[in-house]
C-alpha atoms as a PDB file:
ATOM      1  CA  UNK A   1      54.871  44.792  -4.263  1.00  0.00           C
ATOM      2  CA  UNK A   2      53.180  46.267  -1.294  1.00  0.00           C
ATOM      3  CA  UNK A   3      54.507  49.344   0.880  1.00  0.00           C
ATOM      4  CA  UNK A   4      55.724  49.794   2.715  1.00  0.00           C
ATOM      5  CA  UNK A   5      57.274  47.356   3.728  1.00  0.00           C
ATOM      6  CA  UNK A   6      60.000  45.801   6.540  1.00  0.00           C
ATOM      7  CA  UNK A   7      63.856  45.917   5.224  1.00  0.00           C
ATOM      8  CA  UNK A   8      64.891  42.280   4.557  1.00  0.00           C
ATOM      9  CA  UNK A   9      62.291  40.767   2.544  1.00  0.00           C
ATOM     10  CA  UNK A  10      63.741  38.918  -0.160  1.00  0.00           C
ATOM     11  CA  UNK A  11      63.379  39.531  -4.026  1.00  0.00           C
ATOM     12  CA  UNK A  12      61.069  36.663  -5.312  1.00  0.00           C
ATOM     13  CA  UNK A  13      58.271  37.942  -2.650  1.00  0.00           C
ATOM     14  CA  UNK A  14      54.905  37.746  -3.798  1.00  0.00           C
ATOM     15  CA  UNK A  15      52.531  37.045  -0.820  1.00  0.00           C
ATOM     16  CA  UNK A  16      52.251  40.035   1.756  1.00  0.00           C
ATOM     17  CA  UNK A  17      50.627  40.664   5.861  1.00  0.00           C
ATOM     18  CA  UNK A  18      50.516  43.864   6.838  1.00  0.00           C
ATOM     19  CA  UNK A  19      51.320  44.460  10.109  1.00  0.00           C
ATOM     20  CA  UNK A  20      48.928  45.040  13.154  1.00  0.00           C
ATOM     21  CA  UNK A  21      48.973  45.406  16.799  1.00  0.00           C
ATOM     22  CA  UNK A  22      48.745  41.866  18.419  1.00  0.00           C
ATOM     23  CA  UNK A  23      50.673  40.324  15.390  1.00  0.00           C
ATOM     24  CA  UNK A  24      53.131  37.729  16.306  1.00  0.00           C
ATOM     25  CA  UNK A  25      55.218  35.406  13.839  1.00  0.00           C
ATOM     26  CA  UNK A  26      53.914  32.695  14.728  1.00  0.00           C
ATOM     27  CA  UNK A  27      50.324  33.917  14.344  1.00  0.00           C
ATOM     28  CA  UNK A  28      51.319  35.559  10.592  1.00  0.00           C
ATOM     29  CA  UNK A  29      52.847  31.976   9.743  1.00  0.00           C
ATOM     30  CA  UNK A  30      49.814  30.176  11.003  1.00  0.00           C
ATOM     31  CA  UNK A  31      46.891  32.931   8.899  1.00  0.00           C
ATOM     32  CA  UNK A  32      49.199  32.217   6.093  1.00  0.00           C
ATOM     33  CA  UNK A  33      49.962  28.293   5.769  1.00  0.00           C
ATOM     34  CA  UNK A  34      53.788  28.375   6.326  1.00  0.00           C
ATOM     35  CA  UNK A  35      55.826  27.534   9.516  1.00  0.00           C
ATOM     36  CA  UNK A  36      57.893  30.340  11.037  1.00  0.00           C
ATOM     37  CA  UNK A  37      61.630  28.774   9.526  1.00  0.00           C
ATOM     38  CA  UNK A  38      59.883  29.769   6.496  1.00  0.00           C
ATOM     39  CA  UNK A  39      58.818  33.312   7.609  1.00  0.00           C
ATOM     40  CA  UNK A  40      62.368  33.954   9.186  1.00  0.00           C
ATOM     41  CA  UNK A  41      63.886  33.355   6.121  1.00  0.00           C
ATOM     42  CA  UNK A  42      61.824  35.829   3.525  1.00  0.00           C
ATOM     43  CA  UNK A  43      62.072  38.684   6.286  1.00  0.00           C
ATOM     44  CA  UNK A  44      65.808  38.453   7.064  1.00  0.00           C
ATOM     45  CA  UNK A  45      65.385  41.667   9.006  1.00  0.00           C
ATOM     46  CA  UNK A  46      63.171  40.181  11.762  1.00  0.00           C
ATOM     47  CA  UNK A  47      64.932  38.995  14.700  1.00  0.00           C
ATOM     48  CA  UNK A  48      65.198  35.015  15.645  1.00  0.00           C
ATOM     49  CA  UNK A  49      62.575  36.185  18.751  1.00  0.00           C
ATOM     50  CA  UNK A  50      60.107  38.210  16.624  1.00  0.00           C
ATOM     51  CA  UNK A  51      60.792  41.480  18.702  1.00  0.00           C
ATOM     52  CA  UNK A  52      61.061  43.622  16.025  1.00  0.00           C
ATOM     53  CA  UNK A  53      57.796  43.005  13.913  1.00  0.00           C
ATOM     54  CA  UNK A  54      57.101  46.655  12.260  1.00  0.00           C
ATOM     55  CA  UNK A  55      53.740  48.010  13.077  1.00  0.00           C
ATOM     56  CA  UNK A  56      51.880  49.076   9.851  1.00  0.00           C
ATOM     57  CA  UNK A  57      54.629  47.957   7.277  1.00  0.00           C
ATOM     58  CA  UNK A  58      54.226  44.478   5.016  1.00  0.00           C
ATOM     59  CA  UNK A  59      56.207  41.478   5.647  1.00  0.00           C
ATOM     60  CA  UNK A  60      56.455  38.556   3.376  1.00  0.00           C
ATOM     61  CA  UNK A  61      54.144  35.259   3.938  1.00  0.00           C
ATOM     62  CA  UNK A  62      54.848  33.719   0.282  1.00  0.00           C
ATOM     63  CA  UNK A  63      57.439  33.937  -2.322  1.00  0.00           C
ATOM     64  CA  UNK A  64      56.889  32.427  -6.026  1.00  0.00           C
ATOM     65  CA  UNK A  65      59.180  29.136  -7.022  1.00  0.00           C
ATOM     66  CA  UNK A  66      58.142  27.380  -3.565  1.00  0.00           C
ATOM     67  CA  UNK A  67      55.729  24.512  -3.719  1.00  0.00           C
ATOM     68  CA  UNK A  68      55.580  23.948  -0.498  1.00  0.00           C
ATOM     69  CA  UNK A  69      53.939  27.670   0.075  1.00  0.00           C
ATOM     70  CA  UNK A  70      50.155  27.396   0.725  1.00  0.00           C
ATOM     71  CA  UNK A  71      48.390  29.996  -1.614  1.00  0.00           C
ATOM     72  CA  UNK A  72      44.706  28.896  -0.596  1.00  0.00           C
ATOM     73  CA  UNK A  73      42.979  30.924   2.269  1.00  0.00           C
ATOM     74  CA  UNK A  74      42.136  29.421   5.191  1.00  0.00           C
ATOM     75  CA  UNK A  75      40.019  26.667   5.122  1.00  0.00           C
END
């Protein structure tokens, strides 16, 4: 797993974005191929609003056992 990362991310993680200034959850969603009721769901910490996005820590963008989870790059 990567570190550090946000509190909340759940167990069968396996797809990590770190952090940066600028970052939104909609913007991490959208780099990584999943929608943000996805991405609210493996980061249980982060707030409905995506106020409280931790700068420089890892948040989860994949999680293994979901086909619907795009693990291709950006096309």
């Amino acid at each position: 797993a990567q570190s550090p990362q946000m509190p909340g991310i759940v167990a069968n993680c396996n797809r990590y974005h770190y952090v940066q200034s600028g970052d939104t959850c909609g913007a991490i969603a959208a780099i990584n191929g999943i929608n943000l009721t996805q991405f609210l769901s493996w980061n249980t910490e982060v707030d409905v609003n995506c106020t409280n996005l931790w700068l420089n820590y890892f948040v989860c963008t994949g999680v293994s056992g979901n086909t619907t989870t795009n693990i291709g790059g950006p096309t």
